[in-house]
PDB file of N, CA and C in Angstrom:
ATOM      1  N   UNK A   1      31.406   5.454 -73.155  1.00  0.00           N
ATOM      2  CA  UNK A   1      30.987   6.349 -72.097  1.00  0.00           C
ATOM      3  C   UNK A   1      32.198   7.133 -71.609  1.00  0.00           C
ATOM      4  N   UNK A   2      32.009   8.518 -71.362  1.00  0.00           N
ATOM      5  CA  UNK A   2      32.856   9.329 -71.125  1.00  0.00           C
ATOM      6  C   UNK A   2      33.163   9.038 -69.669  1.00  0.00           C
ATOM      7  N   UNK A   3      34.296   9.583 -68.876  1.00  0.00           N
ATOM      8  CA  UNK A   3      34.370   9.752 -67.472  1.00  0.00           C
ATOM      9  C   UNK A   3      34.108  10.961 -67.010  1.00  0.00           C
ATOM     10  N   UNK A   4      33.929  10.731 -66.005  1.00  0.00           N
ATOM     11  CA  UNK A   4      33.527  11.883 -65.023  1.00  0.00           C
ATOM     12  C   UNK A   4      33.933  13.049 -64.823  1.00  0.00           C
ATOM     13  N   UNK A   5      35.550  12.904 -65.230  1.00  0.00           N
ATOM     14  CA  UNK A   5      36.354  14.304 -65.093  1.00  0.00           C
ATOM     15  C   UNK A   5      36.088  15.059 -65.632  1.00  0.00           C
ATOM     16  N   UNK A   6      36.303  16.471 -65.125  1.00  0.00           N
ATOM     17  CA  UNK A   6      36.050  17.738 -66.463  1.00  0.00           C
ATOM     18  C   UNK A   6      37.609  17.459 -66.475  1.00  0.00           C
ATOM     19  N   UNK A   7      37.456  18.777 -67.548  1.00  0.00           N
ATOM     20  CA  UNK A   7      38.899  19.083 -68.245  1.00  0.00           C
ATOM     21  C   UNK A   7      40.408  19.372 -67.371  1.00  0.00           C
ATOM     22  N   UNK A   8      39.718  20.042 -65.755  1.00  0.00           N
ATOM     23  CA  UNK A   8      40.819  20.293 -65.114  1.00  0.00           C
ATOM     24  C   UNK A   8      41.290  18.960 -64.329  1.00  0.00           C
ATOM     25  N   UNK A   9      40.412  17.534 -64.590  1.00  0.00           N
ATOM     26  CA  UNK A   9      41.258  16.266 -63.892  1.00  0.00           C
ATOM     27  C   UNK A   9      40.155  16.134 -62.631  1.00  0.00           C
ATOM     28  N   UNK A  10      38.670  17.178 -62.072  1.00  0.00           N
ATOM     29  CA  UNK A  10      38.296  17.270 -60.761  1.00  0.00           C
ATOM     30  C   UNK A  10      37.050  16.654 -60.938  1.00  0.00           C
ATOM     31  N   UNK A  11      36.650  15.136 -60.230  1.00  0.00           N
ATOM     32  CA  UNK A  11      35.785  14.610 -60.271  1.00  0.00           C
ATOM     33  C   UNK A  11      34.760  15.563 -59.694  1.00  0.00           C
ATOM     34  N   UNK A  12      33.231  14.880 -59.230  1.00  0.00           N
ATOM     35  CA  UNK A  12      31.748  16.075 -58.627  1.00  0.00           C
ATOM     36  C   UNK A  12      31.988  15.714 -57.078  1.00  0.00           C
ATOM     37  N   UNK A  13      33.002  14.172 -57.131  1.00  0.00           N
ATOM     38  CA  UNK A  13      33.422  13.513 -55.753  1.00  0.00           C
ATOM     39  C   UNK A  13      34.153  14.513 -54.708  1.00  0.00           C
ATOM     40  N   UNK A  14      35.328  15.073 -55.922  1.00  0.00           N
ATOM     41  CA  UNK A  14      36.204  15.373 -55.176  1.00  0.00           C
ATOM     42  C   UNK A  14      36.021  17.288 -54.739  1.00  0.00           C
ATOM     43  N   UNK A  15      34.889  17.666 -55.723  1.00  0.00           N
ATOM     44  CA  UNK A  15      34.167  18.987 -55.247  1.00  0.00           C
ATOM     45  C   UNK A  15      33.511  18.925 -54.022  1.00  0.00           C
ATOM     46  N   UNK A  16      32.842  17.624 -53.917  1.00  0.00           N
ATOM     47  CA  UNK A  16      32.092  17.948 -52.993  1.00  0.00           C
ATOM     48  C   UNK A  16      32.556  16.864 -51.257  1.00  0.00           C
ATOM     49  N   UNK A  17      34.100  16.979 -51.688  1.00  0.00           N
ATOM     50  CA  UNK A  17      34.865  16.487 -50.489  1.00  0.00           C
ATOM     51  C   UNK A  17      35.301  18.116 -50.182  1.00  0.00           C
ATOM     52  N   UNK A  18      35.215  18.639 -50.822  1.00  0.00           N
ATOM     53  CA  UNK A  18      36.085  20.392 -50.265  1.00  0.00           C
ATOM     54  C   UNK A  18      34.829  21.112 -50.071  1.00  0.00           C
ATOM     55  N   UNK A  19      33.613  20.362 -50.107  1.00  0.00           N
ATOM     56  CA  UNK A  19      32.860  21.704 -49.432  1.00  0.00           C
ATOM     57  C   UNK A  19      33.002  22.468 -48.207  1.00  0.00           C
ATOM     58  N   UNK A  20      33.654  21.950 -47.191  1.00  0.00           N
ATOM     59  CA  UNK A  20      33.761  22.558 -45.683  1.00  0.00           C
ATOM     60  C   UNK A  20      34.692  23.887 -46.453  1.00  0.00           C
ATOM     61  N   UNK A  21      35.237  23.506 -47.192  1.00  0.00           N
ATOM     62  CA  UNK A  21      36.127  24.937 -48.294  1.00  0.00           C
ATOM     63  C   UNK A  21      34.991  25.857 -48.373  1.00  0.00           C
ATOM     64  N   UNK A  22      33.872  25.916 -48.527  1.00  0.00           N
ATOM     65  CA  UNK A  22      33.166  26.639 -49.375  1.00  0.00           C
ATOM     66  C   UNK A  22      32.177  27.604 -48.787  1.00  0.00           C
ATOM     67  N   UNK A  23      31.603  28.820 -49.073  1.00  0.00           N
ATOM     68  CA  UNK A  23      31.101  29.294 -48.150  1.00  0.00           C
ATOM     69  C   UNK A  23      29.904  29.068 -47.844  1.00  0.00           C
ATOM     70  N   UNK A  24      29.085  28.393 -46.377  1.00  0.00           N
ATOM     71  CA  UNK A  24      28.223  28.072 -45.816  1.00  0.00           C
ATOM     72  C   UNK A  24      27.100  28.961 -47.056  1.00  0.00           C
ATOM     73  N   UNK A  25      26.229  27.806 -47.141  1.00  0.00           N
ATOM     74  CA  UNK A  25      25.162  28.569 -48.244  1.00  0.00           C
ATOM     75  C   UNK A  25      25.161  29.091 -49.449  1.00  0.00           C
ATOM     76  N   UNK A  26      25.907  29.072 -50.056  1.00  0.00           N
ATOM     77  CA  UNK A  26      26.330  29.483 -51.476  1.00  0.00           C
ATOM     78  C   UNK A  26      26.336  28.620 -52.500  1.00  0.00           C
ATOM     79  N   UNK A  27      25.698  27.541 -52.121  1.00  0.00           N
ATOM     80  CA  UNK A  27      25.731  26.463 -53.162  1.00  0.00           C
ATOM     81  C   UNK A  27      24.607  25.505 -51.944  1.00  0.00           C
ATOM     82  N   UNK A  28      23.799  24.652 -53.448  1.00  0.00           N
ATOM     83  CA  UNK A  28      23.423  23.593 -52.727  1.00  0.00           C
ATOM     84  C   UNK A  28      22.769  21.889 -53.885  1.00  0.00           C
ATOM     85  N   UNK A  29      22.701  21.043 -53.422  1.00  0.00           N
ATOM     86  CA  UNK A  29      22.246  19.753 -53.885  1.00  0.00           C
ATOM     87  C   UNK A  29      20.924  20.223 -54.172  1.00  0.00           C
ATOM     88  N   UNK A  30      20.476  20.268 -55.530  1.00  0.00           N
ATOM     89  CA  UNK A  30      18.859  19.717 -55.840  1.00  0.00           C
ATOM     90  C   UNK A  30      18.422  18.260 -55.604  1.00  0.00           C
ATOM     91  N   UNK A  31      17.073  18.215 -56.607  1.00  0.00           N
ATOM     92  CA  UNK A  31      16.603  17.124 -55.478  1.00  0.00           C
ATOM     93  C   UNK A  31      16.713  16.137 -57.124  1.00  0.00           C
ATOM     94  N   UNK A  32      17.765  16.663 -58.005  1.00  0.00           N
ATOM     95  CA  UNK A  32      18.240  15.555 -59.395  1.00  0.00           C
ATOM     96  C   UNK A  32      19.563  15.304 -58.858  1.00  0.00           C
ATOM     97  N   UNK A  33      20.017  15.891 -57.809  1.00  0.00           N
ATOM     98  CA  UNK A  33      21.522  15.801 -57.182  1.00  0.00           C
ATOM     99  C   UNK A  33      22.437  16.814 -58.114  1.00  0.00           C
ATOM    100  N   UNK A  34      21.854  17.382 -58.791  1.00  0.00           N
ATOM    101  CA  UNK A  34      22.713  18.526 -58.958  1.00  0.00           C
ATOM    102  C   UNK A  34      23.438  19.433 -58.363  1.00  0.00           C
ATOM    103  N   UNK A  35      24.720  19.848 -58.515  1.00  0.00           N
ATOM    104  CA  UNK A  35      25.613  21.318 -57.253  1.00  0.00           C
ATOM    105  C   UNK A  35      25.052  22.029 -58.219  1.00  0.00           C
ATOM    106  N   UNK A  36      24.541  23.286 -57.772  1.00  0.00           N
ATOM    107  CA  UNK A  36      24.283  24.161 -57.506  1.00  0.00           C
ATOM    108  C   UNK A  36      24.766  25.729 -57.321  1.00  0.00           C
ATOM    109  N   UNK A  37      25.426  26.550 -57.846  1.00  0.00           N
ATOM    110  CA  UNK A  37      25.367  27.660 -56.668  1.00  0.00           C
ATOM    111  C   UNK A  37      24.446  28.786 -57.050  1.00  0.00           C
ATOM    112  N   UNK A  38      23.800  29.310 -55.301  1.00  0.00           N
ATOM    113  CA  UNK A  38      23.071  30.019 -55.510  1.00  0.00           C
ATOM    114  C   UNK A  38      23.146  31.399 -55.523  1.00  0.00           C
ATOM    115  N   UNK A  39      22.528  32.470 -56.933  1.00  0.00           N
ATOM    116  CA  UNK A  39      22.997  33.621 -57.160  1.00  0.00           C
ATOM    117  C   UNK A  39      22.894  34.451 -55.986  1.00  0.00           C
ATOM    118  N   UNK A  40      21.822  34.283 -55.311  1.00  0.00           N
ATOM    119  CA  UNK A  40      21.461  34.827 -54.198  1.00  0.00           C
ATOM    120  C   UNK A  40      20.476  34.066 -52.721  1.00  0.00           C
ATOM    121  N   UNK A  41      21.662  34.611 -51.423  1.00  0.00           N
ATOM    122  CA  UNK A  41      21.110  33.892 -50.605  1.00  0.00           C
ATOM    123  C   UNK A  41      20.673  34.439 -49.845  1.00  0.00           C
ATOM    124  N   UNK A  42      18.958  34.278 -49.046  1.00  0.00           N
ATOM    125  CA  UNK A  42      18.659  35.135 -48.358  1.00  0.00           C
ATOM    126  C   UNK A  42      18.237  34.306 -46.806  1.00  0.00           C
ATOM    127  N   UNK A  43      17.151  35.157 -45.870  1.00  0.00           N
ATOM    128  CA  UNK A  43      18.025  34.875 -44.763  1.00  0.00           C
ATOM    129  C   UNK A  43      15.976  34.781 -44.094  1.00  0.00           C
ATOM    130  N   UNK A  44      15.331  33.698 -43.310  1.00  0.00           N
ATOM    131  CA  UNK A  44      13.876  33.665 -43.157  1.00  0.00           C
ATOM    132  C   UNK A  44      13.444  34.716 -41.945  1.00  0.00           C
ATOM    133  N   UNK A  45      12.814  35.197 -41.568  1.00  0.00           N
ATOM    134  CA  UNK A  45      12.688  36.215 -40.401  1.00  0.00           C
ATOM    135  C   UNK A  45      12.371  35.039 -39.145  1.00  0.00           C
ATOM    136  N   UNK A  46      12.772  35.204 -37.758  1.00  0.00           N
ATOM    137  CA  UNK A  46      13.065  34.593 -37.017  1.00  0.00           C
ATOM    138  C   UNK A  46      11.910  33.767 -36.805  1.00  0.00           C
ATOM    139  N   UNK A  47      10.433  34.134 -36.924  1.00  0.00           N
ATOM    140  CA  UNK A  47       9.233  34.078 -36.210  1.00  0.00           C
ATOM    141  C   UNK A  47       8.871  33.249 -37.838  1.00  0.00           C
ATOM    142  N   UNK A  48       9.429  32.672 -38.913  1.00  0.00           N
ATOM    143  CA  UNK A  48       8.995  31.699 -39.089  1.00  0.00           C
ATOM    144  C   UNK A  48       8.947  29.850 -38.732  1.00  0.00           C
ATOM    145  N   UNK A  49       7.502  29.596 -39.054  1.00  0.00           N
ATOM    146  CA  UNK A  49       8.067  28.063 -38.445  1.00  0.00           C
ATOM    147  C   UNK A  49       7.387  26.904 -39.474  1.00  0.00           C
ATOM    148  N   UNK A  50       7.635  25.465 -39.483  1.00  0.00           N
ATOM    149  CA  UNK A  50       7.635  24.625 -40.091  1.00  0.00           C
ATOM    150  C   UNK A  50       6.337  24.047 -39.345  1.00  0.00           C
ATOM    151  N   UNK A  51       5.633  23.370 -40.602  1.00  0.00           N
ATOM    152  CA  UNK A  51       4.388  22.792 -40.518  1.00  0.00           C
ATOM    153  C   UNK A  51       4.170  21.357 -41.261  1.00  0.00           C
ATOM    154  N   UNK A  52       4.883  20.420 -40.729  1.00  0.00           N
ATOM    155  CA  UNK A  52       4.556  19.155 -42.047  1.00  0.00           C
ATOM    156  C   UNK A  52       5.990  19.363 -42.463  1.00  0.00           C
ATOM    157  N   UNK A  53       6.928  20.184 -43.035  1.00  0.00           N
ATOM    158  CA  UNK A  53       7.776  20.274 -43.510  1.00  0.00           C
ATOM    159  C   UNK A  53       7.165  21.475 -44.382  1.00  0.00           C
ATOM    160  N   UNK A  54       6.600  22.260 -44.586  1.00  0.00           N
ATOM    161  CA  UNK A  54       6.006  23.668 -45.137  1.00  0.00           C
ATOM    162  C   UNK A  54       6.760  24.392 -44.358  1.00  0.00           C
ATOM    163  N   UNK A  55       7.138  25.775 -44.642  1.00  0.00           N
ATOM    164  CA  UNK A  55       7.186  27.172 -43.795  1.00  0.00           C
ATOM    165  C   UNK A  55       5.864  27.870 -43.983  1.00  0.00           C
ATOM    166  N   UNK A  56       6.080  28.087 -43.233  1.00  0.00           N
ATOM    167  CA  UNK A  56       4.575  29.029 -42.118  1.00  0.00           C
ATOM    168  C   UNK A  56       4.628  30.238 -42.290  1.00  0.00           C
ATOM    169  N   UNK A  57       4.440  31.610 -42.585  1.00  0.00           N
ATOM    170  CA  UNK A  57       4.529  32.479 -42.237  1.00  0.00           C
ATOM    171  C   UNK A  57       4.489  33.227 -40.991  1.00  0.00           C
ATOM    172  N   UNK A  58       5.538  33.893 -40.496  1.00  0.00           N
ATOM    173  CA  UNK A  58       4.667  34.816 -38.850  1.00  0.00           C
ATOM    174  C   UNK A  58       4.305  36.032 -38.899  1.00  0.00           C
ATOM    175  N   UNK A  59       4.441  36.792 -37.779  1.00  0.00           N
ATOM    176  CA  UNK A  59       3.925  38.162 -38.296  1.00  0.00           C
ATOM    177  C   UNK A  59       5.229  38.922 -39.056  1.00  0.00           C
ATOM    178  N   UNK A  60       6.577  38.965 -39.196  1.00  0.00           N
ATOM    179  CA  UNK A  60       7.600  39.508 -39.079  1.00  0.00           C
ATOM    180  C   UNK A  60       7.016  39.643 -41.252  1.00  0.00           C
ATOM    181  N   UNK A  61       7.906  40.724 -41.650  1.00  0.00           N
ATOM    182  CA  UNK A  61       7.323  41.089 -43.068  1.00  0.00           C
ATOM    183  C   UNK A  61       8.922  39.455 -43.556  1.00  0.00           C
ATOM    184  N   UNK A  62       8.107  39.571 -44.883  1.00  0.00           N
ATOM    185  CA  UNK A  62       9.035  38.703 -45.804  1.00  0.00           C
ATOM    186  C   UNK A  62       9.874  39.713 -46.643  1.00  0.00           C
ATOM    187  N   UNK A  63      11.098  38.766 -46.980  1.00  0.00           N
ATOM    188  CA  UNK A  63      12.194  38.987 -47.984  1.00  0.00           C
ATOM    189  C   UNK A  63      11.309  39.071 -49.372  1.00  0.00           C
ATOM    190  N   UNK A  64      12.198  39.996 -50.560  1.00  0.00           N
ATOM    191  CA  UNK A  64      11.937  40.015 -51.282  1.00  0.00           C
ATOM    192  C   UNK A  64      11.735  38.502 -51.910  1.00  0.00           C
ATOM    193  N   UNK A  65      10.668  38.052 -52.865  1.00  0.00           N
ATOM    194  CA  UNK A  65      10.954  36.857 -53.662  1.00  0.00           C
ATOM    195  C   UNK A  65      10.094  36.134 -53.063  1.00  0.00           C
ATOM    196  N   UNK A  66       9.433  36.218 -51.681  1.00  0.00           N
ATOM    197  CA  UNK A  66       8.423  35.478 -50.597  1.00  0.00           C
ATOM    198  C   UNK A  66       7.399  35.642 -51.003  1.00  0.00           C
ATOM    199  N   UNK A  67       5.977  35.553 -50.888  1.00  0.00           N
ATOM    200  CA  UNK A  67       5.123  36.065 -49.966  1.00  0.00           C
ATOM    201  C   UNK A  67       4.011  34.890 -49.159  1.00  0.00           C
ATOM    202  N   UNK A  68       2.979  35.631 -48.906  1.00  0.00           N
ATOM    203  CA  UNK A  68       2.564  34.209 -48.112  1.00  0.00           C
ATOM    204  C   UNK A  68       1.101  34.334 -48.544  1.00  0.00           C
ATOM    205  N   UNK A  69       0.453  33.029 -48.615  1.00  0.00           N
ATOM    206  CA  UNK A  69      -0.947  32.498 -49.221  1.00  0.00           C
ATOM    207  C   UNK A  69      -1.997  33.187 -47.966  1.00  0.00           C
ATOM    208  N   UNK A  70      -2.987  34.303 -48.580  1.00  0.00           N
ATOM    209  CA  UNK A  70      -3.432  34.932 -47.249  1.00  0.00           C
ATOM    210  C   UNK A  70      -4.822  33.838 -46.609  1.00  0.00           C
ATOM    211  N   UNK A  71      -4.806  32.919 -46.945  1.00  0.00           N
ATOM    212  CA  UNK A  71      -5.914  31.686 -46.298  1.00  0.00           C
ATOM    213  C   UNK A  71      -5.258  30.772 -45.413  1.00  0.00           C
ATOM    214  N   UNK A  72      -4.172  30.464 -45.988  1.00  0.00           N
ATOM    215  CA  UNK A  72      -3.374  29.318 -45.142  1.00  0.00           C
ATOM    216  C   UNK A  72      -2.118  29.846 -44.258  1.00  0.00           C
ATOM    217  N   UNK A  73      -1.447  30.996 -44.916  1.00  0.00           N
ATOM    218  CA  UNK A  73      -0.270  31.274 -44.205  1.00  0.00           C
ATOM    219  C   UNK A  73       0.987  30.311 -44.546  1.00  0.00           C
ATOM    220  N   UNK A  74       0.974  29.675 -45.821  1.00  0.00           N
ATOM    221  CA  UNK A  74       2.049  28.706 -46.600  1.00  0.00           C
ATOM    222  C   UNK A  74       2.788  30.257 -47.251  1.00  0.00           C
ATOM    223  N   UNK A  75       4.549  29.546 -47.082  1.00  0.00           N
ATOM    224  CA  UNK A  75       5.131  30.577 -47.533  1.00  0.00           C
ATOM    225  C   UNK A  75       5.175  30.421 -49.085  1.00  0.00           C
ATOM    226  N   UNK A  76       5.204  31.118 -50.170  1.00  0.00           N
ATOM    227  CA  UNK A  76       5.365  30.875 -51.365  1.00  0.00           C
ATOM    228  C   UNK A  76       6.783  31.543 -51.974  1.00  0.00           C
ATOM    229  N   UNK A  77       6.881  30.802 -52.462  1.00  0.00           N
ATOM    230  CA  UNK A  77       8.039  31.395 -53.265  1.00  0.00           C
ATOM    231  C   UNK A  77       8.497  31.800 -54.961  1.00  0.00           C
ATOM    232  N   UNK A  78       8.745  32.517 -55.500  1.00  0.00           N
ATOM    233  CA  UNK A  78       9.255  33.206 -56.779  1.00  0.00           C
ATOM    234  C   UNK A  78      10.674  32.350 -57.039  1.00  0.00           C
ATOM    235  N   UNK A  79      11.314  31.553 -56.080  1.00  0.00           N
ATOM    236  CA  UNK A  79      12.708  31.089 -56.350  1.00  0.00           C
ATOM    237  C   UNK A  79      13.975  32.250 -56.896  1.00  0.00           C
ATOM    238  N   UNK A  80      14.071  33.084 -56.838  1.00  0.00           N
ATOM    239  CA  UNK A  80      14.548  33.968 -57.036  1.00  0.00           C
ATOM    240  C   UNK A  80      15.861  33.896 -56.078  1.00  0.00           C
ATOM    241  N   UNK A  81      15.441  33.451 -54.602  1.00  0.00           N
ATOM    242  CA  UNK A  81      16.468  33.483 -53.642  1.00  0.00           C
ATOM    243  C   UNK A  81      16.799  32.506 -52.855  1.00  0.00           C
ATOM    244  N   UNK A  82      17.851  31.935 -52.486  1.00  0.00           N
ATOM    245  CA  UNK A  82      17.938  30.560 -52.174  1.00  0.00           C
ATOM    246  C   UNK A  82      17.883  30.502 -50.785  1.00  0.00           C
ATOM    247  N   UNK A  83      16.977  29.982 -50.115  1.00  0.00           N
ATOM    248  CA  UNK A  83      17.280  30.239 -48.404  1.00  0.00           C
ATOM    249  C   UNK A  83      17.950  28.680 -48.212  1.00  0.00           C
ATOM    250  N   UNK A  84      18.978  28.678 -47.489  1.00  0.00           N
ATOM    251  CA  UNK A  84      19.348  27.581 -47.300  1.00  0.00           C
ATOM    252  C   UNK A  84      18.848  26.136 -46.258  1.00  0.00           C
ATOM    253  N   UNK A  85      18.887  25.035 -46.394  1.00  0.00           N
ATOM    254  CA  UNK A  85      17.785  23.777 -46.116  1.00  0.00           C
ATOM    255  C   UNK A  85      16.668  24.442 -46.625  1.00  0.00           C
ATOM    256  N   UNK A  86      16.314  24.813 -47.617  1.00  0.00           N
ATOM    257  CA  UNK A  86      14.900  24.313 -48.151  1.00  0.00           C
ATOM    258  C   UNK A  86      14.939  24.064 -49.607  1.00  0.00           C
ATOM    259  N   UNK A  87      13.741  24.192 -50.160  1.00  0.00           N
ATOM    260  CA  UNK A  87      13.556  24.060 -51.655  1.00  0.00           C
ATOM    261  C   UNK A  87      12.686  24.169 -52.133  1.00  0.00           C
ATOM    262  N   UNK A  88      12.099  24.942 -53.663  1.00  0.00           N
ATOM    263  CA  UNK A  88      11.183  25.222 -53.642  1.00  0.00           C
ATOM    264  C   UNK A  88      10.642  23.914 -54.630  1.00  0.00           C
ATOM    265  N   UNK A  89       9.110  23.532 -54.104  1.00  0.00           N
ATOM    266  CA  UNK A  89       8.653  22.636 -54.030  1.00  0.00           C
ATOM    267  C   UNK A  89       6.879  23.389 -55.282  1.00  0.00           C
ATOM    268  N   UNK A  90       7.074  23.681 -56.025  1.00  0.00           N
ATOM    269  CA  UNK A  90       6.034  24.365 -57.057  1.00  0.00           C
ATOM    270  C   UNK A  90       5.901  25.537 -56.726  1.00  0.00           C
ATOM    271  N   UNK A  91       6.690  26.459 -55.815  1.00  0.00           N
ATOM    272  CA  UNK A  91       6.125  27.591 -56.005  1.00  0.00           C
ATOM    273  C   UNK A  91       5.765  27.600 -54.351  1.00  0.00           C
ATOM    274  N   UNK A  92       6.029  26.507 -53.880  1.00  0.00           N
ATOM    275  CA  UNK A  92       5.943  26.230 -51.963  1.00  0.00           C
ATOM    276  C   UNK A  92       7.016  26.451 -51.341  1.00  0.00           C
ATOM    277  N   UNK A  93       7.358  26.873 -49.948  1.00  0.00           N
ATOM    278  CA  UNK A  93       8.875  27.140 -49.715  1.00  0.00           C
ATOM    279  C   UNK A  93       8.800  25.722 -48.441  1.00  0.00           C
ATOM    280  N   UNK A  94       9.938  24.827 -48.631  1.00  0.00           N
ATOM    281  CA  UNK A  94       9.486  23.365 -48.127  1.00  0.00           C
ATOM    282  C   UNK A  94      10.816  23.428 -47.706  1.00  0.00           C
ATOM    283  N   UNK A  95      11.120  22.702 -46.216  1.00  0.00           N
ATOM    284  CA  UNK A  95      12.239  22.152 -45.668  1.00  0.00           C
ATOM    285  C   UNK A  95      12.975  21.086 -46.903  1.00  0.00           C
ATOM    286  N   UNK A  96      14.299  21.112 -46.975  1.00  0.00           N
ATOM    287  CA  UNK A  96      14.888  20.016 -46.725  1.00  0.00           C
ATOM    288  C   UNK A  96      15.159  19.332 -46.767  1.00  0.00           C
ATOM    289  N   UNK A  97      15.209  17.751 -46.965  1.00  0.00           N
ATOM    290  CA  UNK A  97      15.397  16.426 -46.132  1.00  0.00           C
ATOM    291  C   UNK A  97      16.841  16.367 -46.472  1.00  0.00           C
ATOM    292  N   UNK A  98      16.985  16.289 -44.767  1.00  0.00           N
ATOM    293  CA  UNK A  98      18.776  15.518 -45.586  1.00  0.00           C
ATOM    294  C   UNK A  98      18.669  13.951 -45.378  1.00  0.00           C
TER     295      UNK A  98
END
């Protein structure tokens, strides 16, 4: 079994001891524990809110890559853009858990 190091000597430990290094949102943990970074990060309109751990849609329009289920008001997502604490959950835009 190989070790952990890549080639430059830097464990995934010691990456992710320098995250306060890194810029807020630009990277994140999947839910295989994979790092991450994300090509693009976008930003939820104020007037959304959480339901169960779902996002909700409000009236405010969505970011590109969004849109919302017109029966329920569940936000959906294309994954295209990474909003940070969430994840997309099939195509659902879902809080979280830390």
């Amino acid at each position: 079994m190989q070790d952990a190091q890549s080639t430059s000597g830097n464990t995934s430990s010691a990456f992710l001891a320098t995250d306060a290094q890194l810029p807020t949102g630009t990277y994140f943990i999947d839910q295989s524990g994979a790092v991450l970074m994300a090509d693009t990060v976008g930003t939820l309109p104020a007037d959304v809110t959480l339901n169960g751990g779902v996002y909700m849609a409000g009236s405010a329009t969505l970011p590109a890559g969004l849109s919302v289920h017109p029966t329920t008001g569940v936000i959906l997502t294309d994954g295209t853009t990474y909003y940070p604490n969430t994840i997309n959950n099939v195509g659902v835009l879902c809080a979280a858990s830390e």
